[in-house]
N, C-alpha and C. Protein backbone atom coordinates (compact mmCIF):
# COMPACT_ATOMS: atom_id res chain seq x y z
N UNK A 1 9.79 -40.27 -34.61
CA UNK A 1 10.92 -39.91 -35.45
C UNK A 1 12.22 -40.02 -34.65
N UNK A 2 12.42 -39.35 -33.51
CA UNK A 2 13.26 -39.79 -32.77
C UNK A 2 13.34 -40.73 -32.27
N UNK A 3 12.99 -41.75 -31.63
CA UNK A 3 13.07 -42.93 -31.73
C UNK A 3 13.70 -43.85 -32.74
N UNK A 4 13.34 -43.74 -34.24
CA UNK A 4 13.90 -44.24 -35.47
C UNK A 4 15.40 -44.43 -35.32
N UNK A 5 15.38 -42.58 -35.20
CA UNK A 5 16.49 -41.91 -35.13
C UNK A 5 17.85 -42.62 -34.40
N UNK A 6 17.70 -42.89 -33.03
CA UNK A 6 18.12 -43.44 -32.08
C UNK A 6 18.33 -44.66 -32.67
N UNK A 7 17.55 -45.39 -32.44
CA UNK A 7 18.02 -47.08 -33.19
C UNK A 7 18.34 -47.45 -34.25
N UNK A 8 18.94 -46.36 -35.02
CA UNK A 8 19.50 -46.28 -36.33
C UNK A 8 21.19 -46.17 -35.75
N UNK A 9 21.16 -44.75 -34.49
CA UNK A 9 22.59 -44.74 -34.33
C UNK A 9 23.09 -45.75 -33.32
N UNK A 10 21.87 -46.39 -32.76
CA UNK A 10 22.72 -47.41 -31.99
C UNK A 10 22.50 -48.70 -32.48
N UNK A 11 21.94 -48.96 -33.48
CA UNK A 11 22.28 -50.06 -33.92
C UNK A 11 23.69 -50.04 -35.27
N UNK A 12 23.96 -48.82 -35.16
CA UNK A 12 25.63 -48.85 -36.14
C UNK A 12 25.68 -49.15 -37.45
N UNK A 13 24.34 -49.68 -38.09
CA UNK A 13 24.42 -50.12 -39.33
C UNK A 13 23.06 -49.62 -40.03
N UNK A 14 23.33 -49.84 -41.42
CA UNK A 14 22.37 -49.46 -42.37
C UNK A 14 20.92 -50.28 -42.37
N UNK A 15 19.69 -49.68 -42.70
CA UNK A 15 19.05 -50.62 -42.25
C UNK A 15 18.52 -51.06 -41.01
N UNK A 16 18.90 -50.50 -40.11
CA UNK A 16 18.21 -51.26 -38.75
C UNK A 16 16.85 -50.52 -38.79
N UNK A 17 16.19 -52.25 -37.73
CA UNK A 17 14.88 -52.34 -37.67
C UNK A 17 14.53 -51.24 -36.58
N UNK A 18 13.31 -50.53 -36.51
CA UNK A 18 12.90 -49.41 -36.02
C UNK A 18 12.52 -50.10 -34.37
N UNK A 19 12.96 -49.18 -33.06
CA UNK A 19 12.19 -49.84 -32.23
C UNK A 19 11.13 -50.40 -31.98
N UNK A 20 10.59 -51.43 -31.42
CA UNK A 20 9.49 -51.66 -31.07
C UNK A 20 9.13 -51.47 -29.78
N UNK A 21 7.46 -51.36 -29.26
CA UNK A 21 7.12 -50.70 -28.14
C UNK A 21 7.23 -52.04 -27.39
N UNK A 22 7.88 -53.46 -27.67
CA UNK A 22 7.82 -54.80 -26.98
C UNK A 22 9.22 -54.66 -26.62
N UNK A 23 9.09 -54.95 -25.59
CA UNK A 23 11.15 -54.65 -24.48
C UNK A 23 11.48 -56.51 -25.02
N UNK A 24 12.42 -56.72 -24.92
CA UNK A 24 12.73 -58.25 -24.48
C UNK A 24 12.98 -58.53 -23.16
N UNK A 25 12.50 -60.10 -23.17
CA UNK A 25 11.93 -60.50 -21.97
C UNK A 25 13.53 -60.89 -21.01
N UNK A 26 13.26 -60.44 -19.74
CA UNK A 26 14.18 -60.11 -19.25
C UNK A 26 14.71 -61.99 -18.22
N UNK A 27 15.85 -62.30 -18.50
CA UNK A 27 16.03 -64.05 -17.67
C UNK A 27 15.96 -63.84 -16.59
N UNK A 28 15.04 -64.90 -15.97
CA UNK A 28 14.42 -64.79 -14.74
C UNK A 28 15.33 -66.08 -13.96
N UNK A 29 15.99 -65.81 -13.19
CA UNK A 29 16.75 -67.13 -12.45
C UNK A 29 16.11 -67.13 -11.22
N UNK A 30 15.91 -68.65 -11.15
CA UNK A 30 15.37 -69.18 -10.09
C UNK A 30 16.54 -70.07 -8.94
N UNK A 31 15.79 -70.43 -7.79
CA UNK A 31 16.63 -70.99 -6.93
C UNK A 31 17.07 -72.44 -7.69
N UNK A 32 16.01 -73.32 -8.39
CA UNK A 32 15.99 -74.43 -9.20
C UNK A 32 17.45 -74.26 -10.07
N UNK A 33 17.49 -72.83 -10.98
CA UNK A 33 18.70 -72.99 -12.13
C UNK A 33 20.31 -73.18 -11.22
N UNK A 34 19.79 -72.37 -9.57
CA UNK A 34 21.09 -72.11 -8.80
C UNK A 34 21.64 -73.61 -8.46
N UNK A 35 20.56 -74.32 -8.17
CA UNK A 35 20.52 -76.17 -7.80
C UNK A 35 21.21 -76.86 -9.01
N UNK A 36 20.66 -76.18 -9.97
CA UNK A 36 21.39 -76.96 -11.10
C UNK A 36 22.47 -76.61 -11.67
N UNK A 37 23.28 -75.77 -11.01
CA UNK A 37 24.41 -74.89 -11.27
C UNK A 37 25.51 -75.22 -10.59
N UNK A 38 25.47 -75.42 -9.59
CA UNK A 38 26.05 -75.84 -7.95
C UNK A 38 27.30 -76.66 -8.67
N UNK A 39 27.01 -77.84 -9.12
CA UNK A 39 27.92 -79.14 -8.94
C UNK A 39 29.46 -78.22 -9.97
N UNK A 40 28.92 -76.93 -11.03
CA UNK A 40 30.34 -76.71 -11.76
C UNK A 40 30.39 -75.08 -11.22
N UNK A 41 30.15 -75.03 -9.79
CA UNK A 41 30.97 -73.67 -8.77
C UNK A 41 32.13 -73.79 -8.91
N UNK A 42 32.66 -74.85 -8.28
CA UNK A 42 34.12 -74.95 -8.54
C UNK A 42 35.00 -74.01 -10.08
N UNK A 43 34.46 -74.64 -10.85
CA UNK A 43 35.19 -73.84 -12.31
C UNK A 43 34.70 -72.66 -12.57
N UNK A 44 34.48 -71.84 -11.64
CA UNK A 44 34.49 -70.69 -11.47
C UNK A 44 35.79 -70.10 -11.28
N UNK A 45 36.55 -70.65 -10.35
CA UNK A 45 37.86 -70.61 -9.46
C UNK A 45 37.33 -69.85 -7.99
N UNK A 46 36.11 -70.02 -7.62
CA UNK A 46 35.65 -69.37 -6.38
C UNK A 46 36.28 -69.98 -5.32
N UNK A 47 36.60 -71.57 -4.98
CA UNK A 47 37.20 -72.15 -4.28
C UNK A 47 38.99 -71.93 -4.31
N UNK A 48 39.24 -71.51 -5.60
CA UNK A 48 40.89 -72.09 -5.87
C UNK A 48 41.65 -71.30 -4.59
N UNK A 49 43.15 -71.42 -4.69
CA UNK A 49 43.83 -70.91 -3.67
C UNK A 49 45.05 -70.32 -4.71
N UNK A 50 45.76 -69.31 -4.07
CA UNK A 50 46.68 -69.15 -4.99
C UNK A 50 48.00 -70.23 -5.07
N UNK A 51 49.00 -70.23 -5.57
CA UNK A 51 50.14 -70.92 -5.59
C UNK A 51 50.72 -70.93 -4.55
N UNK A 52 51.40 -69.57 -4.29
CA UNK A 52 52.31 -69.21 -2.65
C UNK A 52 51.48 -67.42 -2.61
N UNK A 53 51.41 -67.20 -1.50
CA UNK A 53 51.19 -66.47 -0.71
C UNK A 53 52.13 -65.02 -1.00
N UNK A 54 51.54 -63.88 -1.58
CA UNK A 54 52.36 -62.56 -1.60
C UNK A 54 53.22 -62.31 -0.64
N UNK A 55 54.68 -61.73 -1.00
CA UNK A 55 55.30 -61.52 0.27
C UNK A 55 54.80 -59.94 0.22
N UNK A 56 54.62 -59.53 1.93
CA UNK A 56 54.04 -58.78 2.29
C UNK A 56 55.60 -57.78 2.92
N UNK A 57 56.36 -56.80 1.84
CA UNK A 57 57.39 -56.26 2.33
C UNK A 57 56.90 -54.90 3.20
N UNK A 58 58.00 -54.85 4.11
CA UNK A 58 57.18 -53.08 4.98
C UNK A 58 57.88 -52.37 4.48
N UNK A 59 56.97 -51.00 4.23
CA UNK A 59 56.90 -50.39 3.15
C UNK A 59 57.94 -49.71 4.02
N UNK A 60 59.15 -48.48 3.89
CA UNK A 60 59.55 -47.49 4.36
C UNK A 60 59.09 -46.60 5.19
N UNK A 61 57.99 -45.88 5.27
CA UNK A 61 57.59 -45.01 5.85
C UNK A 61 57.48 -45.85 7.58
N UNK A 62 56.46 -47.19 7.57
CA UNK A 62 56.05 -47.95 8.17
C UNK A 62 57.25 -48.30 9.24
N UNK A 63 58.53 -48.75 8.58
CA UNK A 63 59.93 -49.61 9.31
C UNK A 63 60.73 -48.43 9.85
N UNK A 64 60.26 -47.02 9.12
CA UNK A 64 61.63 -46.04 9.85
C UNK A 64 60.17 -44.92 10.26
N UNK A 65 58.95 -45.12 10.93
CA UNK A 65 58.11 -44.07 11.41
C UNK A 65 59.22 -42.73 12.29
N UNK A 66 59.53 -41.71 11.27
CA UNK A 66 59.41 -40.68 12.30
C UNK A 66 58.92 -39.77 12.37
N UNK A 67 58.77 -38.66 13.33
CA UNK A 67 57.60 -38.24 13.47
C UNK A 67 57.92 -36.66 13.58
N UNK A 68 57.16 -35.50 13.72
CA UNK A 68 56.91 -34.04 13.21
C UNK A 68 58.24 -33.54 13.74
N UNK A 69 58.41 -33.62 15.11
CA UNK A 69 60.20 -33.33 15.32
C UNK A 69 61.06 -33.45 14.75
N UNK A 70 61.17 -34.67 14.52
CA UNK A 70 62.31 -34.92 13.67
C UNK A 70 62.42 -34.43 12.41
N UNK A 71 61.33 -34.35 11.61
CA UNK A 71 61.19 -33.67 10.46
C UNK A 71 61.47 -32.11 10.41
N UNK A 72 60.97 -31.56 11.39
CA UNK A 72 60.94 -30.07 11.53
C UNK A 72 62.48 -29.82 12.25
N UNK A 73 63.35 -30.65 12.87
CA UNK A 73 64.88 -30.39 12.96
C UNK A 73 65.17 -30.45 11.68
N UNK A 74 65.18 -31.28 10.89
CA UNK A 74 65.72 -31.89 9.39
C UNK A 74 65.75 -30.25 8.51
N UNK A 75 64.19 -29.82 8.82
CA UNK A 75 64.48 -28.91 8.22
C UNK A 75 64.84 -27.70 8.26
N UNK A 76 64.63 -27.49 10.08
CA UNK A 76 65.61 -25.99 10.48
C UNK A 76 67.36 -26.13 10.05
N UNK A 77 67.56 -27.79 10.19
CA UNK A 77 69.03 -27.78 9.97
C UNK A 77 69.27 -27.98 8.83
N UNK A 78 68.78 -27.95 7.66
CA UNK A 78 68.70 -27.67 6.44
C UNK A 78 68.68 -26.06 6.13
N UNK A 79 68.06 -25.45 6.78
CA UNK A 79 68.01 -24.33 6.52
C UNK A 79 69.22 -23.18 6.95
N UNK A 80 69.50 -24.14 7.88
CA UNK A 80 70.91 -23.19 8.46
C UNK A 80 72.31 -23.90 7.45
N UNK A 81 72.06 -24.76 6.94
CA UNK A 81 73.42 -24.77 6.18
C UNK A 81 73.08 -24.30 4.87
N UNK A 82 71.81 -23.46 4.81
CA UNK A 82 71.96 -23.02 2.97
C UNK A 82 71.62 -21.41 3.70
N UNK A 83 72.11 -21.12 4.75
CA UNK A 83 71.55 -19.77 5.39
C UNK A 83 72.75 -18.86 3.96
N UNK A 84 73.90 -19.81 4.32
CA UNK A 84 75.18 -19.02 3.84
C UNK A 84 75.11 -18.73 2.32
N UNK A 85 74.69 -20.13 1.82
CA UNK A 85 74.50 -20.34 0.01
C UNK A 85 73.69 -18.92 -0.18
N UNK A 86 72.61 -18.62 0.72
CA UNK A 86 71.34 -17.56 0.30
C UNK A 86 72.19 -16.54 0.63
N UNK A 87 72.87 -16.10 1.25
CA UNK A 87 73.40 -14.87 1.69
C UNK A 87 74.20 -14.49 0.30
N UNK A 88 75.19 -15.31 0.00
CA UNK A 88 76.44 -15.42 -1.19
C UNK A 88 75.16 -14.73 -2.23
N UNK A 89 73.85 -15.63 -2.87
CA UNK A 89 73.14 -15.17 -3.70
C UNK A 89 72.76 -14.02 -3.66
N UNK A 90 72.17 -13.63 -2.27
CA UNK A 90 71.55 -11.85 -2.60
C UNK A 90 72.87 -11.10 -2.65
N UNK A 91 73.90 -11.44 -1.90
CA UNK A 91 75.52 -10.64 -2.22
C UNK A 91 75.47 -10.42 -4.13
N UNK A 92 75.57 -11.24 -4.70
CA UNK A 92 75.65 -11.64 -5.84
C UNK A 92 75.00 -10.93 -6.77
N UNK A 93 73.43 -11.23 -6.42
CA UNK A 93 72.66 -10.34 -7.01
C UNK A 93 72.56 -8.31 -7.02
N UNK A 94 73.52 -8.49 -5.74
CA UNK A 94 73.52 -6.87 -5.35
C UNK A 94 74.45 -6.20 -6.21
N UNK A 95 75.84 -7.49 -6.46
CA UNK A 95 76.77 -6.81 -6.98
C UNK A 95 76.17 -6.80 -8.57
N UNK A 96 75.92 -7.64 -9.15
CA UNK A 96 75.19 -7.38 -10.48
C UNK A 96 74.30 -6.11 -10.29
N UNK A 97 73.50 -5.71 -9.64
CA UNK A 97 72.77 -4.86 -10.50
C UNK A 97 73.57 -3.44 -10.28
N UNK A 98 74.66 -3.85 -9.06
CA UNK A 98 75.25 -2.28 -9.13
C UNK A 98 76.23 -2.10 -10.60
N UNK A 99 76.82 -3.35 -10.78
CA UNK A 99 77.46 -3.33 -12.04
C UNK A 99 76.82 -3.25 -13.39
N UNK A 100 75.06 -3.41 -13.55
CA UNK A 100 74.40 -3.11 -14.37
C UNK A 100 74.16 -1.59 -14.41
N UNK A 101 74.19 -0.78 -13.55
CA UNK A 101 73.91 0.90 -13.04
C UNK A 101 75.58 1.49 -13.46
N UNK A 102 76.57 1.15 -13.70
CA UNK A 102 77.41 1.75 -14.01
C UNK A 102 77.09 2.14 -15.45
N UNK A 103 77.42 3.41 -15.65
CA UNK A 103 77.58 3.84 -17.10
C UNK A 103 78.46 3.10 -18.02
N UNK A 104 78.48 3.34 -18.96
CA UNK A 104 79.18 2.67 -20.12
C UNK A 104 79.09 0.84 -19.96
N UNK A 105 78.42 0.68 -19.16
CA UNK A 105 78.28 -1.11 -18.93
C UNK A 105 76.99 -1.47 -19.36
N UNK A 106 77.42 -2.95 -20.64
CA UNK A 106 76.22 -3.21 -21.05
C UNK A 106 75.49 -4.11 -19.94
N UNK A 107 74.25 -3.96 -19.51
CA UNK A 107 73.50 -4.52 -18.87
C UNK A 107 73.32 -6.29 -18.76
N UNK A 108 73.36 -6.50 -20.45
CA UNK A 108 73.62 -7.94 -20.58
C UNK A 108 74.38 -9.02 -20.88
N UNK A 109 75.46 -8.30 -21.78
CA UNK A 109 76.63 -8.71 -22.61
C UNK A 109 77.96 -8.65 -21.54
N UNK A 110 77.70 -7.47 -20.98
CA UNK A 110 78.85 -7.70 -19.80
C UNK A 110 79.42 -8.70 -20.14
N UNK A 111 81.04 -8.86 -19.84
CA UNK A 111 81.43 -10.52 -19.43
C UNK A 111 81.48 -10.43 -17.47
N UNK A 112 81.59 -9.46 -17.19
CA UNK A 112 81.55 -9.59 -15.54
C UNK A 112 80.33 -9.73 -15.33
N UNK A 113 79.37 -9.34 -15.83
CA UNK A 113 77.80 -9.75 -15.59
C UNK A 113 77.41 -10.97 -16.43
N UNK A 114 78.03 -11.79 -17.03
CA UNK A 114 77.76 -12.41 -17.72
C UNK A 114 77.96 -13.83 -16.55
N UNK A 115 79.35 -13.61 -16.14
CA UNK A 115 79.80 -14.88 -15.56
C UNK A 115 79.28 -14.91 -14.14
N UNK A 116 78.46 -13.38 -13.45
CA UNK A 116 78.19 -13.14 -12.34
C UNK A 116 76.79 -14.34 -12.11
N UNK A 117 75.98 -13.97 -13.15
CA UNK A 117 75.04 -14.90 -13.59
C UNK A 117 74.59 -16.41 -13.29
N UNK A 118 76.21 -17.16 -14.27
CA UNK A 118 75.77 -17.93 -14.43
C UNK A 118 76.83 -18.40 -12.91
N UNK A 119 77.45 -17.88 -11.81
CA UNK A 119 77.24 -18.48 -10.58
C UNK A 119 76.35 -18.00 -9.54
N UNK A 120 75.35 -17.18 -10.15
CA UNK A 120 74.20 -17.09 -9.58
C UNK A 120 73.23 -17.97 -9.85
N UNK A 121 72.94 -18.85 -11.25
CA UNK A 121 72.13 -19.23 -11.41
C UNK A 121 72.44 -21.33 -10.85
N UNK A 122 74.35 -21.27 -10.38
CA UNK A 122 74.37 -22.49 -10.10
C UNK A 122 74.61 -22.54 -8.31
N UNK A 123 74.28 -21.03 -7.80
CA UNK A 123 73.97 -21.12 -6.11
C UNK A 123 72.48 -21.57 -6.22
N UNK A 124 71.90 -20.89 -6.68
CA UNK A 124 70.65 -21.25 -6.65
C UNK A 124 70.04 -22.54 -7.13
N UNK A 125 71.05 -23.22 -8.52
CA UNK A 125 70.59 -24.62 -8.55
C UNK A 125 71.21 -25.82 -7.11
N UNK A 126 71.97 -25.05 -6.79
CA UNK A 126 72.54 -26.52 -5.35
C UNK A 126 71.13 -25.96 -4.43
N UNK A 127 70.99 -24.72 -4.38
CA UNK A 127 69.66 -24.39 -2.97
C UNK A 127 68.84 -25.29 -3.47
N UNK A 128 68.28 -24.93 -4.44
CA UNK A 128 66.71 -25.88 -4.78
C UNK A 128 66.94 -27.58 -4.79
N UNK A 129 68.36 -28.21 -5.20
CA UNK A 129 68.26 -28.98 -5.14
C UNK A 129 68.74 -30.14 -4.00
N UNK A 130 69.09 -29.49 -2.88
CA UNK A 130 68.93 -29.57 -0.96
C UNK A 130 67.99 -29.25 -0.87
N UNK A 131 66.85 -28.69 -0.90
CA UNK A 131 65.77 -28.28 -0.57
C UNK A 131 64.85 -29.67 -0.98
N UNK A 132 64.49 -29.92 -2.24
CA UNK A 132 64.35 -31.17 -3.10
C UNK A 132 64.55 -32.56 -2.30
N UNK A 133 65.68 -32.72 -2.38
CA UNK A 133 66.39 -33.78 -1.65
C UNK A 133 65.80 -33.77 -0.29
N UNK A 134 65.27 -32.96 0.51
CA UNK A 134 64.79 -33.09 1.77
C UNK A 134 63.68 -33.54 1.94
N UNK A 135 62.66 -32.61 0.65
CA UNK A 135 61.07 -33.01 0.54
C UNK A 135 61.33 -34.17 -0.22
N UNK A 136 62.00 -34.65 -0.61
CA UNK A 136 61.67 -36.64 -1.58
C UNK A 136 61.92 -37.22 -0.32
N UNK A 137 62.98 -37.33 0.65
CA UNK A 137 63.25 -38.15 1.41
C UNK A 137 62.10 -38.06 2.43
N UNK A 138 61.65 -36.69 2.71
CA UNK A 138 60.33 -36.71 4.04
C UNK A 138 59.12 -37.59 2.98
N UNK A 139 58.83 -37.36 2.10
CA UNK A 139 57.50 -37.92 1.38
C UNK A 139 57.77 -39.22 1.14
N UNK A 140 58.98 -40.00 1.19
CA UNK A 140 58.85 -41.52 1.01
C UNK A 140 58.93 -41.58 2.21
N UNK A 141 59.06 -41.23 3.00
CA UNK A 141 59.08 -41.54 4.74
C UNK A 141 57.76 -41.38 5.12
N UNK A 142 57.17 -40.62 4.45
CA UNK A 142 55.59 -40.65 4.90
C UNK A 142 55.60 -39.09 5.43
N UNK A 143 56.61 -38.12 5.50
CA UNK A 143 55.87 -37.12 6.84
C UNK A 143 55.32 -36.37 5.98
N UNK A 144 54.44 -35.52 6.44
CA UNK A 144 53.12 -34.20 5.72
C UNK A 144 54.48 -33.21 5.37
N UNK A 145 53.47 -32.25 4.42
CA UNK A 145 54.63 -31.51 4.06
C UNK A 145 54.57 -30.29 5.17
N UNK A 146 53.52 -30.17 6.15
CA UNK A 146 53.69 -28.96 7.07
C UNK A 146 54.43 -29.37 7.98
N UNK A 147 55.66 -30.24 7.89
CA UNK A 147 56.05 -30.37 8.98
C UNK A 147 57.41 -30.19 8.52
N UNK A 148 57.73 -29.63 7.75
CA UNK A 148 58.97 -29.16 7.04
C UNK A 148 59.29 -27.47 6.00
N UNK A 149 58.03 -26.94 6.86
CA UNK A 149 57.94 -25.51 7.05
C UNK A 149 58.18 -24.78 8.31
């Protein structure tokens, strides 16, 4: 029954004939068919050649190799020119929440908390995006990323 079953869904159509317990006979190639095969190898394209030859460009990483030093300066001195950007931010953030703790101040509507915000939220977009800019340039250069921690 299963069997039926089966060669009903793999034969895709209505009607199919039920397996039989006879396999088909499997082509047997001999060295003789390979002899008689030989003379149209060629139109295979096994022999052909291409037109011109790939140009073989060096890749970046390859033409400017540098290596864990240099990467790991890149990024201490990266880190010391956003030392200041990060400082300005937690400043920033300090003064917001003391200005959220004052009485009679709405927490969100503020306009001094409002605008405190949104140059908090564009220190922090230049950090991430120096930070960014450092890891694209090390990863097309090839260096690991532990070498810019």
């Amino acid at each position: 029954m299963l069997r039926c079953l089966l060669a009903v869904l793999c034969a895709g159509a209505e009607g199919a004939a039920p397996l039989d317990d006879e396999k088909k006979p499997v082509p047997l190639y001999t060295n003789e068919d390979l002899r008689r095969m030989a003379p149209y190898r060629d139109e295979t394209g096994v022999n052909s050649t291409p037109a011109a030859a790939p140009a073989v460009a060096p890749t970046p990483a390859k033409s400017r190799a540098r290596g864990e030093d240099y990467w790991r300066r890149e990024a201490d001195r990266l880190r010391d020119r956003l030392r200041p950007l990060r400082e300005r931010a937690a400043d920033l953030r300090f003064t917001l929440e003391e200005r959220r703790r004052q009485p009679g101040v709405r927490p969100y509507s503020d306009p001094r908390i409002v605008a405190g915000e949104r140059r908090l939220r564009a220190l922090d977009e230049r950090i991430r995006e120096a930070e960014s800019r450092l890891e694209d340039r090390a990863r097309r250069e090839g260096a690991l990323p532990g070498w810019l921690r």
